[in-house]
C-alpha atoms as a PDB file:
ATOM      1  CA  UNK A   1      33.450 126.985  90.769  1.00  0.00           C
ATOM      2  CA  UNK A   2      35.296 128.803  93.839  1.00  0.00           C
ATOM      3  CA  UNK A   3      33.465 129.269  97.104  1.00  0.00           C
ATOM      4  CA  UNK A   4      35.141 132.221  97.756  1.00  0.00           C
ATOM      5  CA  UNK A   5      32.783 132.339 101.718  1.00  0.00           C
ATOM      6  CA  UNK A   6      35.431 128.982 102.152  1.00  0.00           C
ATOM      7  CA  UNK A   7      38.655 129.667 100.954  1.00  0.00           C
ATOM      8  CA  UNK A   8      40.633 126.503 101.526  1.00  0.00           C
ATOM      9  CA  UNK A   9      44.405 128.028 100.808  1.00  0.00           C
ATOM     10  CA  UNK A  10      47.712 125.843 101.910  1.00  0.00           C
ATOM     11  CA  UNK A  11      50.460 127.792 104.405  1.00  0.00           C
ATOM     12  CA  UNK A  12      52.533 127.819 100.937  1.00  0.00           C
ATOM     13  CA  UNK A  13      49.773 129.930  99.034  1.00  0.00           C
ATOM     14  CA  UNK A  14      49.144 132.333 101.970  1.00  0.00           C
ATOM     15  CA  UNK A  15      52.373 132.824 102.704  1.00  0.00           C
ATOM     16  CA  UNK A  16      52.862 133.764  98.958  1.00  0.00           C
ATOM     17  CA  UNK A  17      50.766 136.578  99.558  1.00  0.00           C
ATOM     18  CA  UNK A  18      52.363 140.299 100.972  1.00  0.00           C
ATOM     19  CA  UNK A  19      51.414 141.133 104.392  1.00  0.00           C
ATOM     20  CA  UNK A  20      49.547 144.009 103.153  1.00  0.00           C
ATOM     21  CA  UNK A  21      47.713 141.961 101.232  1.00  0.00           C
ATOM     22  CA  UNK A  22      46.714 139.644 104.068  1.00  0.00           C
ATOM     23  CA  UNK A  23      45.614 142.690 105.855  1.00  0.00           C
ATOM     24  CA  UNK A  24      43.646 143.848 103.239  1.00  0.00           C
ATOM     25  CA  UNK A  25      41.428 140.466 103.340  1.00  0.00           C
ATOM     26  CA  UNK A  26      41.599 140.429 107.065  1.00  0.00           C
ATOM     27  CA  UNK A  27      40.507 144.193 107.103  1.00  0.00           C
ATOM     28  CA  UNK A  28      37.236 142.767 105.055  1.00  0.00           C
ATOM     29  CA  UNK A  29      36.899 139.818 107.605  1.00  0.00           C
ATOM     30  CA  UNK A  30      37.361 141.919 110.502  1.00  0.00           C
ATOM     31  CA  UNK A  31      34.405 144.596 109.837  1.00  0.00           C
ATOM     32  CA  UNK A  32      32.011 141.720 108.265  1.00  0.00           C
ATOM     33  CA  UNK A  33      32.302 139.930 111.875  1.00  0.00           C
ATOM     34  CA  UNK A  34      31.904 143.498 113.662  1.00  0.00           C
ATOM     35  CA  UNK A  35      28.902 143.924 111.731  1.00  0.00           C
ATOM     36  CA  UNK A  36      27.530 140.687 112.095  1.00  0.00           C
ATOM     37  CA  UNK A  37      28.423 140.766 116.100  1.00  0.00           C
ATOM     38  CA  UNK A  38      26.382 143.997 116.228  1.00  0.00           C
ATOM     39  CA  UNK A  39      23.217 143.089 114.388  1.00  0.00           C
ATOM     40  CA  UNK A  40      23.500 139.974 116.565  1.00  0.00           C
ATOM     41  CA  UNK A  41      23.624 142.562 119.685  1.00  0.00           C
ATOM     42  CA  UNK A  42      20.176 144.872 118.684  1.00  0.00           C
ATOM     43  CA  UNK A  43      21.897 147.715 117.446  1.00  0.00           C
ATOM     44  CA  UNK A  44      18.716 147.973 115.436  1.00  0.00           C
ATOM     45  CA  UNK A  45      19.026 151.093 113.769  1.00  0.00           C
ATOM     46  CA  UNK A  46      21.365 151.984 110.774  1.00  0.00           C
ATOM     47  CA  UNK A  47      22.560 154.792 111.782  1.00  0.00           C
ATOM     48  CA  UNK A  48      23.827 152.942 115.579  1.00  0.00           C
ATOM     49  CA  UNK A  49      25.112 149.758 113.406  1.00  0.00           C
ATOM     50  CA  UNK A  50      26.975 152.157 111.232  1.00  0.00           C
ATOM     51  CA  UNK A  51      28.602 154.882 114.056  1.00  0.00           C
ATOM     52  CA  UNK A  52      29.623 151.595 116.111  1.00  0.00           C
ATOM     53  CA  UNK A  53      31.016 149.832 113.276  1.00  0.00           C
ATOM     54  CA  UNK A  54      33.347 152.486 112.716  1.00  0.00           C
ATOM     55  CA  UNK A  55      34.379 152.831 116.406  1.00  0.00           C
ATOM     56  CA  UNK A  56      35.142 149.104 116.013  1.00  0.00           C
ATOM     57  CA  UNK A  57      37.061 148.531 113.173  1.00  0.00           C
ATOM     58  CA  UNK A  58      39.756 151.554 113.748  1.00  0.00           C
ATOM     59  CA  UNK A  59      42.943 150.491 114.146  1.00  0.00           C
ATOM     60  CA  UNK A  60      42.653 152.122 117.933  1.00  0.00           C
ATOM     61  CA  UNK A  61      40.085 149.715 118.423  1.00  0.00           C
ATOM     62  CA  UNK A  62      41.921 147.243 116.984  1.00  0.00           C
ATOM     63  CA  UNK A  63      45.121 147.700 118.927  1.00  0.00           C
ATOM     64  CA  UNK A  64      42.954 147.182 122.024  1.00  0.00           C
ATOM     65  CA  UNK A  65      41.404 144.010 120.294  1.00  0.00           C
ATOM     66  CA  UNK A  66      45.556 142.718 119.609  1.00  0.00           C
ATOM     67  CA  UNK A  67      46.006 143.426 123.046  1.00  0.00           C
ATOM     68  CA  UNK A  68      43.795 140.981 124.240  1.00  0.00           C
ATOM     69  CA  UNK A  69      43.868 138.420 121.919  1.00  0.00           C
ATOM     70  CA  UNK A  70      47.827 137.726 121.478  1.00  0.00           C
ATOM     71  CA  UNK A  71      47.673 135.326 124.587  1.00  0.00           C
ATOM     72  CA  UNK A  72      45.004 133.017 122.966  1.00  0.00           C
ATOM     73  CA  UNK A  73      47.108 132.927 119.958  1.00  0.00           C
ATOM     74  CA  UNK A  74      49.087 129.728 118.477  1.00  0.00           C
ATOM     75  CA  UNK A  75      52.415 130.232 117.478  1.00  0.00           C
ATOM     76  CA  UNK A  76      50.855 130.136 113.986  1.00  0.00           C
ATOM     77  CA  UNK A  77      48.821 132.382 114.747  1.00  0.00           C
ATOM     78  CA  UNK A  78      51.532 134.664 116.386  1.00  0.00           C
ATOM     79  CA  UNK A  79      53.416 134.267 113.009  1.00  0.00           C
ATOM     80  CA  UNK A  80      50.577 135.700 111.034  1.00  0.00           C
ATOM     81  CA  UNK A  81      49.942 138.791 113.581  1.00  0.00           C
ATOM     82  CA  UNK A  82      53.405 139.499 113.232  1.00  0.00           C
ATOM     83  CA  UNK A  83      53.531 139.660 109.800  1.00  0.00           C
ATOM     84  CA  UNK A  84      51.021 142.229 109.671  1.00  0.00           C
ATOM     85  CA  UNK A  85      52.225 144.053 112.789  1.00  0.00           C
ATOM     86  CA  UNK A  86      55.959 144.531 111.243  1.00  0.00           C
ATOM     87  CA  UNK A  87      54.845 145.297 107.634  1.00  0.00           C
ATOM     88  CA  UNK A  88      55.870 148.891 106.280  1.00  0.00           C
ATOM     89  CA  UNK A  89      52.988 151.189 105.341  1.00  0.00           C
ATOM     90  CA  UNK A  90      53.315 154.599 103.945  1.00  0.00           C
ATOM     91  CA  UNK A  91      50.772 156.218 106.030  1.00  0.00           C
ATOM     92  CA  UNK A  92      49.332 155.984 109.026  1.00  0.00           C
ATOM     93  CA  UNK A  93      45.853 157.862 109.871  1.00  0.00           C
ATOM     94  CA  UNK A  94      45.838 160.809 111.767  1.00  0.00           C
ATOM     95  CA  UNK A  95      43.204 159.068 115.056  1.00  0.00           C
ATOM     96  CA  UNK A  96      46.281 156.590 116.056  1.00  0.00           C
ATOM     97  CA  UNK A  97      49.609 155.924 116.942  1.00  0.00           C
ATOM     98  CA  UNK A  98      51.579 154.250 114.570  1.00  0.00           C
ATOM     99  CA  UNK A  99      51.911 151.619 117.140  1.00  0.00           C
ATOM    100  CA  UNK A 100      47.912 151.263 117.345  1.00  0.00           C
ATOM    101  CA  UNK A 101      48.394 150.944 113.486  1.00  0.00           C
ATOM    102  CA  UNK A 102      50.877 148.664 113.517  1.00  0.00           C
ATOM    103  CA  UNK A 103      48.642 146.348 115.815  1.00  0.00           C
ATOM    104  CA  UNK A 104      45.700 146.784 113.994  1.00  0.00           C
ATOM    105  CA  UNK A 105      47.374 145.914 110.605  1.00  0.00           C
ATOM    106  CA  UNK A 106      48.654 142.482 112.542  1.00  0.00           C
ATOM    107  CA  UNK A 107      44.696 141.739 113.834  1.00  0.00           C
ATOM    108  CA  UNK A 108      44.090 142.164 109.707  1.00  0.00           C
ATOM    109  CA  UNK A 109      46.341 139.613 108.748  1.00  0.00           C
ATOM    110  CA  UNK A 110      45.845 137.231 111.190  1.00  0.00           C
ATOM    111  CA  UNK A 111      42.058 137.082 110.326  1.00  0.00           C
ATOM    112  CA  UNK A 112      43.022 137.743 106.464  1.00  0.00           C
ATOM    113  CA  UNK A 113      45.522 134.277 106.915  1.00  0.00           C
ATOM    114  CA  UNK A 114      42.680 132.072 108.576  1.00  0.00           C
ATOM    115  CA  UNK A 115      40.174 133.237 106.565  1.00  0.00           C
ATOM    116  CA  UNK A 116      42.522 132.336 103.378  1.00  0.00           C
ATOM    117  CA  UNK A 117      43.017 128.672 104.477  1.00  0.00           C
ATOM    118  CA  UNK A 118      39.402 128.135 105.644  1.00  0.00           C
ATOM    119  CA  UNK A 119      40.081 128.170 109.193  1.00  0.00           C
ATOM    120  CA  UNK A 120      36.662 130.731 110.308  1.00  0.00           C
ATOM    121  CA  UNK A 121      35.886 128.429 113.154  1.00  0.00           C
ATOM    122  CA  UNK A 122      39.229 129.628 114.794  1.00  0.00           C
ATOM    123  CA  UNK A 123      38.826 133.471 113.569  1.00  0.00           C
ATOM    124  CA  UNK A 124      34.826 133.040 114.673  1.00  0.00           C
ATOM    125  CA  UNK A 125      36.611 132.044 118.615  1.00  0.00           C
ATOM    126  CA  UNK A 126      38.889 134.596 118.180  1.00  0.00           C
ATOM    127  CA  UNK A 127      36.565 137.066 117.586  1.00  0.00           C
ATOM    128  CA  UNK A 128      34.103 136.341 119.664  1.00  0.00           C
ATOM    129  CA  UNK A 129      35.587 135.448 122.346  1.00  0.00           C
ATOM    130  CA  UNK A 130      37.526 138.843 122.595  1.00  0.00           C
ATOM    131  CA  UNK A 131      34.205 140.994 121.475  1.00  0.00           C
ATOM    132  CA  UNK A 132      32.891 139.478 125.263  1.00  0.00           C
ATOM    133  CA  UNK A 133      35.810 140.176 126.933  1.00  0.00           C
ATOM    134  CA  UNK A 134      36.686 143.831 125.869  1.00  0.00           C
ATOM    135  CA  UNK A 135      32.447 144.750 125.811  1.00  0.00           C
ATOM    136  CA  UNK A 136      30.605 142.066 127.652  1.00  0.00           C
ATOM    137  CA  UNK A 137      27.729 141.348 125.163  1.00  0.00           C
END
């Protein structure tokens, strides 16, 4: 049986996937972390977990987040930002810049490619690492 918590893809299988689909995945990754980082931090109530999730996980958020985490970045790594970063989506929301967007699609695939070939140590560092730079919990 799959464990799909420990994907354990091959570059050739997640580079077989579209970049949208990478950020897709990594858009999943990215807001389970957020929410785990913010139970982690006592935002006890629902309501607080919920209104800072959301101020997290949009892409201006995000673009902030890309900003600070492209120096810590392999050039693997770089490879799978980019991919996300330079894909071409119909639509971009009304609260960003399709810039921010485009940064915030790149954070998604990064996480979505590490996640895919079992490397959540590295998005875990990422992640955290960032979350205490850019908020200092």
């Amino acid at each position: 049986m799959e464990n799909y918590f420990h994907m354990h893809m091959d570059m050739k299988q997640v580079g077989a996937i579209s970049n949208l689909g990478l950020a897709h995945i990594g858009d999943g990754v990215f807001e389970l972390l957020t929410r785990s980082w913010l139970c982690g931090h006592d935002r006890l109530t629902v309501g607080r977990m919920h209104s800072d999730t959301v101020a997290l996980v949009k892409a201006t958020a995000q673009a902030k987040f890309a900003d600070q985490m492209l120096p810590m970045l392999s050039d693997e790594e770089k490879s799978l930002y980019r991919r996300g970063k330079n894909s071409h989506v119909h639509a971009v929301p009304k609260s960003c810049t399709p810039a921010e967007y485009a940064k915030a699609t790149g954070v998604e695939a990064l996480f979505g490619g590490l996640y895919l070939l079992g490397r959540t140590e590295r998005v875990n560092e990422i992640f955290v690492t960032v979350m205490e730079e850019l908020y200092g919990l």
